[in-house]
N, C-alpha and C. Protein backbone atom coordinates (compact mmCIF):
# COMPACT_ATOMS: atom_id res chain seq x y z
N UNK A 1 5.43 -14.80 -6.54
CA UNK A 1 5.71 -13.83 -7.56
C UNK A 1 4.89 -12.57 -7.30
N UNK A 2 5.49 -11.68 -7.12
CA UNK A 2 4.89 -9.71 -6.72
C UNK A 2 4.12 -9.86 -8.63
N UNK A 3 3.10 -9.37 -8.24
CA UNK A 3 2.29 -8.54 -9.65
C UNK A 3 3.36 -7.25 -10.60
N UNK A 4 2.93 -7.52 -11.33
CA UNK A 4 3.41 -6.38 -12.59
C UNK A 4 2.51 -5.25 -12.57
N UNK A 5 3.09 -4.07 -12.43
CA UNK A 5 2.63 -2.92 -12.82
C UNK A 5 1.49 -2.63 -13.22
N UNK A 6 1.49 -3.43 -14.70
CA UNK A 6 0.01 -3.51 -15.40
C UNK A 6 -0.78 -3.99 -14.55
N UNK A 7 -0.82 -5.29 -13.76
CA UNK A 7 -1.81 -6.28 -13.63
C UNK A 7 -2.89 -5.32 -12.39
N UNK A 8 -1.55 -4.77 -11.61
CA UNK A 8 -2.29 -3.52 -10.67
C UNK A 8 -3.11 -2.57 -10.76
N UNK A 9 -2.57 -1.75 -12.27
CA UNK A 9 -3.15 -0.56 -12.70
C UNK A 9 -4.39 -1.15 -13.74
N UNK A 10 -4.47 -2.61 -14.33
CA UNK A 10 -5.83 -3.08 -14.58
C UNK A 10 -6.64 -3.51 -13.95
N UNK A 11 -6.56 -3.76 -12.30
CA UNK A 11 -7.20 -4.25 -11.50
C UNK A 11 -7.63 -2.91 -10.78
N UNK A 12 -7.21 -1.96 -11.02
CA UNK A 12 -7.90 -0.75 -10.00
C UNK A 12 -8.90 -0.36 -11.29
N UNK A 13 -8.89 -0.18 -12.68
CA UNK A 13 -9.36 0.16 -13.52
C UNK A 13 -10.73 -0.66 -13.64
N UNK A 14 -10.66 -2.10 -13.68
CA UNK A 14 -11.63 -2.73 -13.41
C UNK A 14 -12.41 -2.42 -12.29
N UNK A 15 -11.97 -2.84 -11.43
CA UNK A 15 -12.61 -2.56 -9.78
C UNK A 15 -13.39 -0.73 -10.06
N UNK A 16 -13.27 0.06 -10.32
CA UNK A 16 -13.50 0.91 -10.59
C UNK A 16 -14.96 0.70 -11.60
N UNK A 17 -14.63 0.24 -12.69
CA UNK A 17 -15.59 0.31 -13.37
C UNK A 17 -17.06 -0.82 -12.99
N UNK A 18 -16.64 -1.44 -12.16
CA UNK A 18 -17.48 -2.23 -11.32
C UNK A 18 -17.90 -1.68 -10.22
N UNK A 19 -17.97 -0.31 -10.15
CA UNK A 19 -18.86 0.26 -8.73
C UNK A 19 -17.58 0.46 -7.81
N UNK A 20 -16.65 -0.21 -7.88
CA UNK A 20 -15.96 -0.26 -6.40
C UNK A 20 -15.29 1.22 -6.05
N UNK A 21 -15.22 1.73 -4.93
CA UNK A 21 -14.35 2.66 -4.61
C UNK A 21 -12.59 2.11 -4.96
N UNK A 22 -11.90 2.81 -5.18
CA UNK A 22 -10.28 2.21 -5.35
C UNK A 22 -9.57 3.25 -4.85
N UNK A 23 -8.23 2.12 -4.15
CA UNK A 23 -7.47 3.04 -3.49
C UNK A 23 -5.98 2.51 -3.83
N UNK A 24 -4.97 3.47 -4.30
CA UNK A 24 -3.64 3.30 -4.99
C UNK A 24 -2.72 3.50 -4.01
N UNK A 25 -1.95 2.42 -3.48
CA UNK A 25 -0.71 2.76 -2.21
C UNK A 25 0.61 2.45 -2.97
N UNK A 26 1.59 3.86 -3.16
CA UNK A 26 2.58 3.57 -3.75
C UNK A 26 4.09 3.95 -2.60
N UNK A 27 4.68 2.74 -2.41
CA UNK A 27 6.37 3.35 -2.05
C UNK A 27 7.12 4.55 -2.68
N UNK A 28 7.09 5.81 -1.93
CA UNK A 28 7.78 7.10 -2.50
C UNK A 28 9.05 7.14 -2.27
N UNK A 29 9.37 6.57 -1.00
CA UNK A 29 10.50 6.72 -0.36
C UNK A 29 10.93 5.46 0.00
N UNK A 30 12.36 5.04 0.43
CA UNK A 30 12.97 4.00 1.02
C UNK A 30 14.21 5.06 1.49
N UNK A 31 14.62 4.40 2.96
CA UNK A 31 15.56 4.33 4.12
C UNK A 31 16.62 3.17 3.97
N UNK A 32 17.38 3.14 4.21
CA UNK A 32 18.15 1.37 4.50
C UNK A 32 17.88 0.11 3.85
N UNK A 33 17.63 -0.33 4.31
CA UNK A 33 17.15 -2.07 3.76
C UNK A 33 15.72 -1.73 3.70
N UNK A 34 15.05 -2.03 2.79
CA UNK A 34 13.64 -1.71 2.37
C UNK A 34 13.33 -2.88 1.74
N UNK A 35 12.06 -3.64 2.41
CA UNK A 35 11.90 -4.84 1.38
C UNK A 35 10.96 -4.91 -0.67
N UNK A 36 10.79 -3.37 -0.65
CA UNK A 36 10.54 -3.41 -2.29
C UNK A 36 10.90 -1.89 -2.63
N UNK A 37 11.34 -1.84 -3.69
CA UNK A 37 11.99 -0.07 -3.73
C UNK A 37 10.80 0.66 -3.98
N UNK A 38 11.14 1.99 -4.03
CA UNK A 38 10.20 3.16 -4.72
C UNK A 38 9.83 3.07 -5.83
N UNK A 39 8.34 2.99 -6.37
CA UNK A 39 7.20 3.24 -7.21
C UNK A 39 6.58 1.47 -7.11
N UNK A 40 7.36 0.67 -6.17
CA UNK A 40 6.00 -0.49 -5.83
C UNK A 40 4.97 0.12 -5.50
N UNK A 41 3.62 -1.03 -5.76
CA UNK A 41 2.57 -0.26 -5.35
C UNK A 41 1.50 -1.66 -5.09
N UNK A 42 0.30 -1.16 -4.27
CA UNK A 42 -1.03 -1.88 -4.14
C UNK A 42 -1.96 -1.30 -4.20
N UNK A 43 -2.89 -1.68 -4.90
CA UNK A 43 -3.91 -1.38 -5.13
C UNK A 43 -5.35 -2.07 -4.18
N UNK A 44 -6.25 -1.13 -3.80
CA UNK A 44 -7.10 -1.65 -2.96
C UNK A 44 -8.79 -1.57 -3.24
N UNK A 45 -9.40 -2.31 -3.11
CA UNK A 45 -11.09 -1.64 -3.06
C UNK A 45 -11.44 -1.33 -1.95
N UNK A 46 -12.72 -1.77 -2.03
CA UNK A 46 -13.69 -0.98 -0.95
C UNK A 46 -14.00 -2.35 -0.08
N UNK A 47 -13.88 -3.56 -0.72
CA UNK A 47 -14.06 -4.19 0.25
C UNK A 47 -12.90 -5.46 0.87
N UNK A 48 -12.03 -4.57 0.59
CA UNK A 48 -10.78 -5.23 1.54
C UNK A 48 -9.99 -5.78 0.16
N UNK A 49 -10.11 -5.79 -1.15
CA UNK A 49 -9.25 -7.59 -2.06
C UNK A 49 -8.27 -6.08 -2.93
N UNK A 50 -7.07 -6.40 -2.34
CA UNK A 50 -5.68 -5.89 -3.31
C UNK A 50 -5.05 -6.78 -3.47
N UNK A 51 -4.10 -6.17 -4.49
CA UNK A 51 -3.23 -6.72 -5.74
C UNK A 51 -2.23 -5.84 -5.12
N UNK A 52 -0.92 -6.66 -5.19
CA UNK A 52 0.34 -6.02 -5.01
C UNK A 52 1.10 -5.94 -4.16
N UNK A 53 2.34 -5.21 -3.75
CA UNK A 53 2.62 -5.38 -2.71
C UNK A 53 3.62 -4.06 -2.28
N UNK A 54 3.65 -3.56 -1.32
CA UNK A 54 4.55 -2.50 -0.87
C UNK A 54 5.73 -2.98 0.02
N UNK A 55 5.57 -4.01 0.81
CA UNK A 55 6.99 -4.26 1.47
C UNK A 55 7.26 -6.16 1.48
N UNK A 56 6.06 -6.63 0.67
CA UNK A 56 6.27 -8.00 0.93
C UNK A 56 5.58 -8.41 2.05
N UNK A 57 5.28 -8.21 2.70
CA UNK A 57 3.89 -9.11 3.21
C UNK A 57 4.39 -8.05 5.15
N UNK A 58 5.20 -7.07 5.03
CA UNK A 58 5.14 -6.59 6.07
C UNK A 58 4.35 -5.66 6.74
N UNK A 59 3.71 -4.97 6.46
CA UNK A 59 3.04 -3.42 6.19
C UNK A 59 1.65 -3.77 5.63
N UNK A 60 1.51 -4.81 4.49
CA UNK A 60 -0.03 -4.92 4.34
C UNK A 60 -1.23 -4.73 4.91
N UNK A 61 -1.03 -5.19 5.60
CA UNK A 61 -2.70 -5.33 6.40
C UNK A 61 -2.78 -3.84 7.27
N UNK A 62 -1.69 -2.83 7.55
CA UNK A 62 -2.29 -2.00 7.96
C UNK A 62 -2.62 -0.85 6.35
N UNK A 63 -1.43 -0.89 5.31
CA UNK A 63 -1.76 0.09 4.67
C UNK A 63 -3.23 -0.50 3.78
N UNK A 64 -3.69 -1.93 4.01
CA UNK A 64 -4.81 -1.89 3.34
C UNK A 64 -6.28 -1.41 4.34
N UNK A 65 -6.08 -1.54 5.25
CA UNK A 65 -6.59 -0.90 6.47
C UNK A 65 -6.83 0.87 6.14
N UNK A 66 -5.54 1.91 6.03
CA UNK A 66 -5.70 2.62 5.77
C UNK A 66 -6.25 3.30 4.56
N UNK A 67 -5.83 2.55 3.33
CA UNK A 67 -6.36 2.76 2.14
C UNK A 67 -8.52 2.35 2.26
N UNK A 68 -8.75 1.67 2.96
CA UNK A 68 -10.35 1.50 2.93
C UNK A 68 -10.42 2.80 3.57
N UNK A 69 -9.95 3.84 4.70
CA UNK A 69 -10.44 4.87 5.08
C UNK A 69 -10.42 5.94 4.11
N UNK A 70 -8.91 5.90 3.27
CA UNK A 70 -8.25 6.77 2.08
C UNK A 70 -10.13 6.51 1.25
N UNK A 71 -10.20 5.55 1.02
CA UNK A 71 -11.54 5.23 -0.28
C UNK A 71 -13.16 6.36 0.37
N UNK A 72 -12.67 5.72 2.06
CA UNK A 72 -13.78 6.75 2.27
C UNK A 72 -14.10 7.67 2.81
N UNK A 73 -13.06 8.66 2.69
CA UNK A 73 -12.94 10.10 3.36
C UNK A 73 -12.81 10.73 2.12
N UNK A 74 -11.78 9.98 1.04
CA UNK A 74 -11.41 10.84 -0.28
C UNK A 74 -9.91 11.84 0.23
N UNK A 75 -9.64 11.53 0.97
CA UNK A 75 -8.40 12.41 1.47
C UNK A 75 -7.18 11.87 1.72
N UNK A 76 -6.31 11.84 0.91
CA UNK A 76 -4.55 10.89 0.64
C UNK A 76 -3.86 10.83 1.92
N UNK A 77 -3.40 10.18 2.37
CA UNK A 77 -2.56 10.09 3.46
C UNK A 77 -0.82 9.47 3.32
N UNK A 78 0.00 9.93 3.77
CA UNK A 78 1.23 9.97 3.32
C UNK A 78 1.44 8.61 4.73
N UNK A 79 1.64 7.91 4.62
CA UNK A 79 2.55 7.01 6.05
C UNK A 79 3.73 6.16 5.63
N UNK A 80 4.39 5.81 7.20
CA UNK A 80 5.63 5.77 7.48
C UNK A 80 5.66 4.62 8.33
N UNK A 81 6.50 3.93 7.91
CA UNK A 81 6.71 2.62 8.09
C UNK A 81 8.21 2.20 8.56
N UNK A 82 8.75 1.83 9.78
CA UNK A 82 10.01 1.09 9.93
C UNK A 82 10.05 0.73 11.40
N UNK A 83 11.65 0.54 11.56
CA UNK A 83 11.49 -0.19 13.01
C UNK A 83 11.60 0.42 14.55
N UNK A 84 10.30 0.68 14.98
CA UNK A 84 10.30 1.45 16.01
C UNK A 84 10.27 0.74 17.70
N UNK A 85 10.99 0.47 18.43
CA UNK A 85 10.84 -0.29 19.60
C UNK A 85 10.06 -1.64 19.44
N UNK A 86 8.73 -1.11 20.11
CA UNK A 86 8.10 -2.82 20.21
C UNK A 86 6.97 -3.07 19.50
N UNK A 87 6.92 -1.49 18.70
CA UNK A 87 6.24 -1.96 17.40
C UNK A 87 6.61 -2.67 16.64
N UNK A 88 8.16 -2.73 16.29
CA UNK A 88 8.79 -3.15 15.15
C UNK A 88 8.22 -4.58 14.53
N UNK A 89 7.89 -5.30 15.27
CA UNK A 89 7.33 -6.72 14.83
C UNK A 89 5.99 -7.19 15.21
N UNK A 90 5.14 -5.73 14.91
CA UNK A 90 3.43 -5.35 14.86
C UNK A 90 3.14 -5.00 13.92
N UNK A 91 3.59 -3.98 13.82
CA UNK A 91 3.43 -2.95 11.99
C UNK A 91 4.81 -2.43 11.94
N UNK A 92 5.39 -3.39 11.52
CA UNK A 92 6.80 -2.37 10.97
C UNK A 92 7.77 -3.42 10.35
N UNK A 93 8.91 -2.99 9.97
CA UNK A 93 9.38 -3.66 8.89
C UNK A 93 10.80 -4.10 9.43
N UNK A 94 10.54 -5.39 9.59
CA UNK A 94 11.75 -6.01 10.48
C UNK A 94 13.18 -6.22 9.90
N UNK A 95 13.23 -5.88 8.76
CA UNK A 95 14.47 -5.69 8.00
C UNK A 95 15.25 -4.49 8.36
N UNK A 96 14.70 -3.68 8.82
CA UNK A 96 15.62 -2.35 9.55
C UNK A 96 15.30 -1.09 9.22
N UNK A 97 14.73 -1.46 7.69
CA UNK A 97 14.41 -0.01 6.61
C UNK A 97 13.59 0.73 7.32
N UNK A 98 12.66 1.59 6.39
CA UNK A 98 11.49 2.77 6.53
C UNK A 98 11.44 3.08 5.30
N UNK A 99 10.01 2.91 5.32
CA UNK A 99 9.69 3.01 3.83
C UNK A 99 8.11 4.31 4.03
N UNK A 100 8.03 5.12 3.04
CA UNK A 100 7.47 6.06 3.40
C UNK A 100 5.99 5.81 1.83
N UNK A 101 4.69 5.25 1.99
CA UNK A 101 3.57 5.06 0.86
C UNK A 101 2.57 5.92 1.19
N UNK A 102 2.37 6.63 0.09
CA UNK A 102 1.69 7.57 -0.49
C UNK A 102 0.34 7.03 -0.71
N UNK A 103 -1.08 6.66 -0.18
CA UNK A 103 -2.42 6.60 -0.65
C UNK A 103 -3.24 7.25 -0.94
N UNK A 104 -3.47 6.90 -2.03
CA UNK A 104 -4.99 8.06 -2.80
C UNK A 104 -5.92 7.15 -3.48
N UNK A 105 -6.92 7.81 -3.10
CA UNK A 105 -8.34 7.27 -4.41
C UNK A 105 -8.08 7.39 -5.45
N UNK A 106 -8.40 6.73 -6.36
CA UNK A 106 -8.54 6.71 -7.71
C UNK A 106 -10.08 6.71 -8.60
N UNK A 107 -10.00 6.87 -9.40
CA UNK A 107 -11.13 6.56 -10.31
C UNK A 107 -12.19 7.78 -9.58
């Protein structure tokens, strides 16, 4: 079961108020077959533990990757996600789509 909205936006709120840096990765865009539509989202800290999900377990580990840099530069990064040659089944989304998530700090 993907998290609810709330459970995300109370877990960055917490994490926040506990010292942590937080970082918000939301789906802006979808292409084709996309495995979760636009305004999914994950939420991240500082030391690696999110809530949520942007494509279903495809894309994770790099946009939580990027979101720890998002936490510590302070500077949003827009990335792009789909199926590119022999990346496609490294970091990319083997369903066919492209999905385009928006990360920023929060709190």
């Amino acid at each position: 079961m993907l998290d609810r909205d709330e459970d995300i936006l109370k877990a960055a709120e917490d994490w926040g108020k506990a010292g942590h840096g937080v970082a918000l990765a939301t789906v802006v865009e979808t292409w084709g077959s996309a495995p979760r539509p636009a305004g999914s989202s994950l939420v991240v800290n500082d030391d690696g533990t999110f809530l949520g999900s942007v494509s279903g377990g495809c894309v994770e580990g790099a946009v939580v990757t990027e979101a720890l840099d998002v936490i510590a530069s302070g500077t949003p990064r827009m990335l792009e996600f789909g199926v590119a040659d022999d990346a496609a089944w490294k970091v990319g989304l083997s369903c066919g789509g492209t999905i385009r998530v928006f990360v920023e700090k929060v709190g």
